[in-house]
Each structure stands twice: as structure tokens, then as C-alpha cells.
Protein backbone atom coordinates (compact mmCIF):
# COMPACT_ATOMS: atom_id res chain seq x y z
CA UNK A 1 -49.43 -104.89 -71.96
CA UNK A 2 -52.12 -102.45 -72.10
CA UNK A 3 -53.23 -101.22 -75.65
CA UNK A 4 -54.36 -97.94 -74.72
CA UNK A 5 -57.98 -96.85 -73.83
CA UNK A 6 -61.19 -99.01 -74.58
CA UNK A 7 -64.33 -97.36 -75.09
CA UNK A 8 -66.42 -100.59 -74.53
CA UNK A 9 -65.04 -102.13 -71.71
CA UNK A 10 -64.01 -98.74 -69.93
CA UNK A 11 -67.91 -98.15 -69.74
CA UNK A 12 -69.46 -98.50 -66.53
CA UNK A 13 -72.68 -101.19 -66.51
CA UNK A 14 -75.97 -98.54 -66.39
CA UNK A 15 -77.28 -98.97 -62.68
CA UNK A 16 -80.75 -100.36 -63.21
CA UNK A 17 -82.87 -103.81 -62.62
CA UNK A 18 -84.98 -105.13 -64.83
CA UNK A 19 -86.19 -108.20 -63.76
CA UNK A 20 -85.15 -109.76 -60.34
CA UNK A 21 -85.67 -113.68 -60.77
CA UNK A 22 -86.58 -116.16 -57.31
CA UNK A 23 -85.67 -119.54 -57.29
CA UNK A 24 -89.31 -120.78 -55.64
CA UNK A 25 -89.90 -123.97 -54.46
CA UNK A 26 -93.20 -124.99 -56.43
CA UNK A 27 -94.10 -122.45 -59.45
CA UNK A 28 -97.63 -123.15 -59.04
CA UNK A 29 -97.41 -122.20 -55.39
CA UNK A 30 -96.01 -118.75 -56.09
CA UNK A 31 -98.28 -118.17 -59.08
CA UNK A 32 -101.08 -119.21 -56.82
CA UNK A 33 -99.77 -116.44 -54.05
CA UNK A 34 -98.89 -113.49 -56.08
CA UNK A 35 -101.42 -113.80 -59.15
CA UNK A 36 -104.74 -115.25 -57.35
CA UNK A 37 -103.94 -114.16 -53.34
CA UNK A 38 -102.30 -111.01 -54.44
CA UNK A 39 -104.41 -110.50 -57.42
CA UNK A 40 -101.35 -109.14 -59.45
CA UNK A 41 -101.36 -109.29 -63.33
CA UNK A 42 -98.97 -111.86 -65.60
CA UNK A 43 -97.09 -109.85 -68.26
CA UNK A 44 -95.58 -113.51 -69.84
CA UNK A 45 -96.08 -116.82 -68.34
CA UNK A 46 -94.89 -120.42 -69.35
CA UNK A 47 -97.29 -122.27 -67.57
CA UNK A 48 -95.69 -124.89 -65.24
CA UNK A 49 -92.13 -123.35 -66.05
CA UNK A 50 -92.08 -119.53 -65.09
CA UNK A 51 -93.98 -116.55 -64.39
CA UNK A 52 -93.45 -112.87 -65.09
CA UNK A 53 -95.31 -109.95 -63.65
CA UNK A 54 -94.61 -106.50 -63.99
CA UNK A 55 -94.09 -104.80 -60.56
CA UNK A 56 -92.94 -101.39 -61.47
CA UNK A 57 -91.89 -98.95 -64.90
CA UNK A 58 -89.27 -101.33 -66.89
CA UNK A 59 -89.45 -103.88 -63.75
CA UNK A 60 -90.30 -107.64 -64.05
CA UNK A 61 -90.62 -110.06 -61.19
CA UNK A 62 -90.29 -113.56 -62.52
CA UNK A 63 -91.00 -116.91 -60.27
CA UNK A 64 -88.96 -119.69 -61.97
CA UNK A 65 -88.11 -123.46 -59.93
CA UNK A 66 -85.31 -122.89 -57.68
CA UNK A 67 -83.24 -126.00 -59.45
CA UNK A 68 -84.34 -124.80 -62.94
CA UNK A 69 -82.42 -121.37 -61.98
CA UNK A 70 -79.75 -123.36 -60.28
CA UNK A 71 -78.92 -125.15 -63.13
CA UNK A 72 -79.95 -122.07 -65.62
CA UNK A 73 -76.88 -120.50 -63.73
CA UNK A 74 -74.64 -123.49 -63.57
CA UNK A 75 -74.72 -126.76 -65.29
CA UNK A 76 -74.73 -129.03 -62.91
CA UNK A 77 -75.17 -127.38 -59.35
CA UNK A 78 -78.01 -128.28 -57.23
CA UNK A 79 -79.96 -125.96 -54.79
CA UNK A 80 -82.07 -127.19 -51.65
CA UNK A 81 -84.28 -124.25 -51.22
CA UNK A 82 -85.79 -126.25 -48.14
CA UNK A 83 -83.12 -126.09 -46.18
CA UNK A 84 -81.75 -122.85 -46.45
CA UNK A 85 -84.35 -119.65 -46.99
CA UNK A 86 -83.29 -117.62 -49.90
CA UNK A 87 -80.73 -114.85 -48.14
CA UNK A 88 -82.80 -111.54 -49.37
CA UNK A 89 -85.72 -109.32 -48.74
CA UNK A 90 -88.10 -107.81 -51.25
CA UNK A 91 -89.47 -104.68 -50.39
CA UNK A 92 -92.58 -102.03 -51.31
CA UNK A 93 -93.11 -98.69 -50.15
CA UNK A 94 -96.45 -97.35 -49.44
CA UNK A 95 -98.40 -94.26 -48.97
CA UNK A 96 -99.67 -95.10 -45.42
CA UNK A 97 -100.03 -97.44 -42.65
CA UNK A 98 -103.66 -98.36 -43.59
CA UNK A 99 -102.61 -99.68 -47.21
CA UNK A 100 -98.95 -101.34 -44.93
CA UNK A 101 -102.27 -103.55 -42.61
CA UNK A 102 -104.08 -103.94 -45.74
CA UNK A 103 -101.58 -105.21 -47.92
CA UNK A 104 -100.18 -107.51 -44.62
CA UNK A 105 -103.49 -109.04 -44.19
CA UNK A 106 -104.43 -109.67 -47.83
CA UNK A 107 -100.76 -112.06 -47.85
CA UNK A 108 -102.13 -113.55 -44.89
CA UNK A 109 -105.28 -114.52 -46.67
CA UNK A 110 -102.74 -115.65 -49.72
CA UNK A 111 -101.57 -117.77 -47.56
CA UNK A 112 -98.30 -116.02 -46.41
CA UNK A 113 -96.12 -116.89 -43.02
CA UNK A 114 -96.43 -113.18 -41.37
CA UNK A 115 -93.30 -112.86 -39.80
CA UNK A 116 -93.95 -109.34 -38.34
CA UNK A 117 -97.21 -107.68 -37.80
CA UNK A 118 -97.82 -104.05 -38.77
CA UNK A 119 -95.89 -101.93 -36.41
CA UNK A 120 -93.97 -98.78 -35.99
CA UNK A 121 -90.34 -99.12 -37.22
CA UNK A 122 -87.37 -97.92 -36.01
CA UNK A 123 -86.47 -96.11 -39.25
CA UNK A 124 -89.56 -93.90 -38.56
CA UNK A 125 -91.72 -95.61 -40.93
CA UNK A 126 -94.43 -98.34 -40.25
CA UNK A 127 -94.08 -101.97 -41.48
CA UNK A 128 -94.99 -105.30 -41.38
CA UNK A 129 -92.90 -108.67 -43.05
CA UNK A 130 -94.37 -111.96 -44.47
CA UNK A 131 -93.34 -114.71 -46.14
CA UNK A 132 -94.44 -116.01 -49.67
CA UNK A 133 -94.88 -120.01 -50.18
CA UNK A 134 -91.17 -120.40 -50.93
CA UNK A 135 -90.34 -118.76 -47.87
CA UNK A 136 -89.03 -114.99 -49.80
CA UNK A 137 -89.31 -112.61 -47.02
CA UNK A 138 -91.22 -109.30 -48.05
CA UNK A 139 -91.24 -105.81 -45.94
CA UNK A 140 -93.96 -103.43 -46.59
CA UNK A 141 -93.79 -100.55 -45.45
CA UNK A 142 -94.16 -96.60 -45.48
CA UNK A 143 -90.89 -94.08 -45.36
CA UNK A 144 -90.91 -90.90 -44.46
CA UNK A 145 -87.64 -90.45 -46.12
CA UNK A 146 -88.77 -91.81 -49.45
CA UNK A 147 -89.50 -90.07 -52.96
CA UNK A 148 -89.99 -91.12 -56.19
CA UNK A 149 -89.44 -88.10 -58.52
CA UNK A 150 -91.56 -87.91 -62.60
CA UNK A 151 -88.56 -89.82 -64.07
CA UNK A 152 -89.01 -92.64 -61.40
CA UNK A 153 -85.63 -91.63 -59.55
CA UNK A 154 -85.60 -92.66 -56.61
CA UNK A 155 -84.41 -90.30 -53.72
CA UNK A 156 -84.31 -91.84 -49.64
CA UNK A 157 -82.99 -89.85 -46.73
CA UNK A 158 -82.86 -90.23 -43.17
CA UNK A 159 -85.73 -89.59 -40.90
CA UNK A 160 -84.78 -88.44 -37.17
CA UNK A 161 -86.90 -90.70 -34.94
CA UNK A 162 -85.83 -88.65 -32.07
């Protein structure tokens, strides 16, 4: 029996991230990577339990264990990272393919699995992929199509590649 209309629950959830969470094999490992390899900042850390660093306005990217999450999210469930990579890519945009073979080679020296060199893609851009220490596949990459306007809206569009 509906009651008539319901301000709170007729709202839609705002469409925005805030922080996007990996379940990482080894914490160390992926502090290791992104802080020391990478070289980026920690906005909160519990050492040995998880790491947060800011990777864009009102964006965290935190590294917590991959069972910790697992059972964070469920009582009970297990995850075996190991034998199944995580199903998702990160991604970064860039402002050319200098800073795309930069960025590619300074996760090699991190110690990441390159999974595709720098290269023209077929979106029109130029990218390369690696992958961290947990095995979290990450595309960098520059896009024609892509703009990022004063109020950090993001805008994409096609790019004929004809």
C-alpha cells in the first residue's frame, strides 16, 4: 500500500566517488608502489592496516588487505586475490604522450608488471597499461576527447580516428 510521496527515499543518490577502496594483496606492497615508486602523498594512513591518498578534488584512493575488505563487506566471506585479478581498471588522463612514457616507465621502476607499452590507441589517444603489486590494472593515457571544465566536470566525446 503506498503512502503517498517520500521526499527521502524518492531522492536520487548524488553521482559522485569519493574514495574507491582495492582489496591488495600485501598493504606494505602497495604503499611501497604508490607512495615510494610513485612518490604520491598519504592524506591518512594506519600503518600496517590501510592507506589513503588523495588522487583528485574530493577523491581518495585507499589500499586496504583484500580479506580485511572482504570481511569489512561481509562477515564471514573470504577472497583469494591470487587467484583471480581484481575485475577493474583504474585510469588517468594526461596532457601528452611524453608524461603517458614517463609515467609508464616510472611504474616500471616501482616495480609494476607493464602489460602494454606506450602506444597509439584506437580511441585516438596514446596509452600504455601496468600492473601494481596486487595485480590492479592501470591505463594511462591522453584523450583527445577529454575535458575537465573549472568546476571539475568532466566532459568526454568521441574522437574520429579516421
Amino acid at each position: 500500500m503506498a503512502l503517498g510521496p517520500d521526499p527521502v527515499h524518492d531522492e536520487p543518490m548524488e553521482q559522485r566517488i569519493d574514495i574507491v577502496t582495492l582489496g591488495v594483496h600485501d598493504v606494505k606492497a602497495a604503499r611501497e608502489f604508490y607512495v615510494e615508486g610513485l612518490g604520491w602523498e598519504i592524506a591518512l594512513e594506519v600503518p600496517g592496516d590501510i592507506v589513503f591518498v588523495q588522487v583528485n578534488h574530493g577523491l581518495l584512493l585507499a589500499f586496504f588487505g583484500a580479506e580485511d575488505l572482504a570481511a569489512d563487506v561481509s562477515a564471514g566471506q573470504r577472497s583469494d586475490p591470487a587467484a583471480h585479478p581484481p575485475p577493474m581498471s583504474l585510469a588517468q588522463v594526461v596532457t601528452d604522450e611524453d608524461e603517458v612514457v614517463a609515467v609508464c616507465e616510472r611504474a616500471r621502476a616501482a616495480g609494476a608488471t607493464i602489460l602494454k607499452e606506450p602506444q597509439a590507441a584506437d580511441f585516438g589517444g596514446f596509452h600504455c597499461y601496468f600492473a601494481d603489486p596486487s595485480g590492479f590494472h592501470w591505463e594511462v593515457s591522453t584523450n583527445p576527447g577529454w575535458q575537465v571544465d573549472e568546476h571539475g566536470r568532466v566532459t568526454i566525446g568521441t574522437v574520429d580516428t579516421a
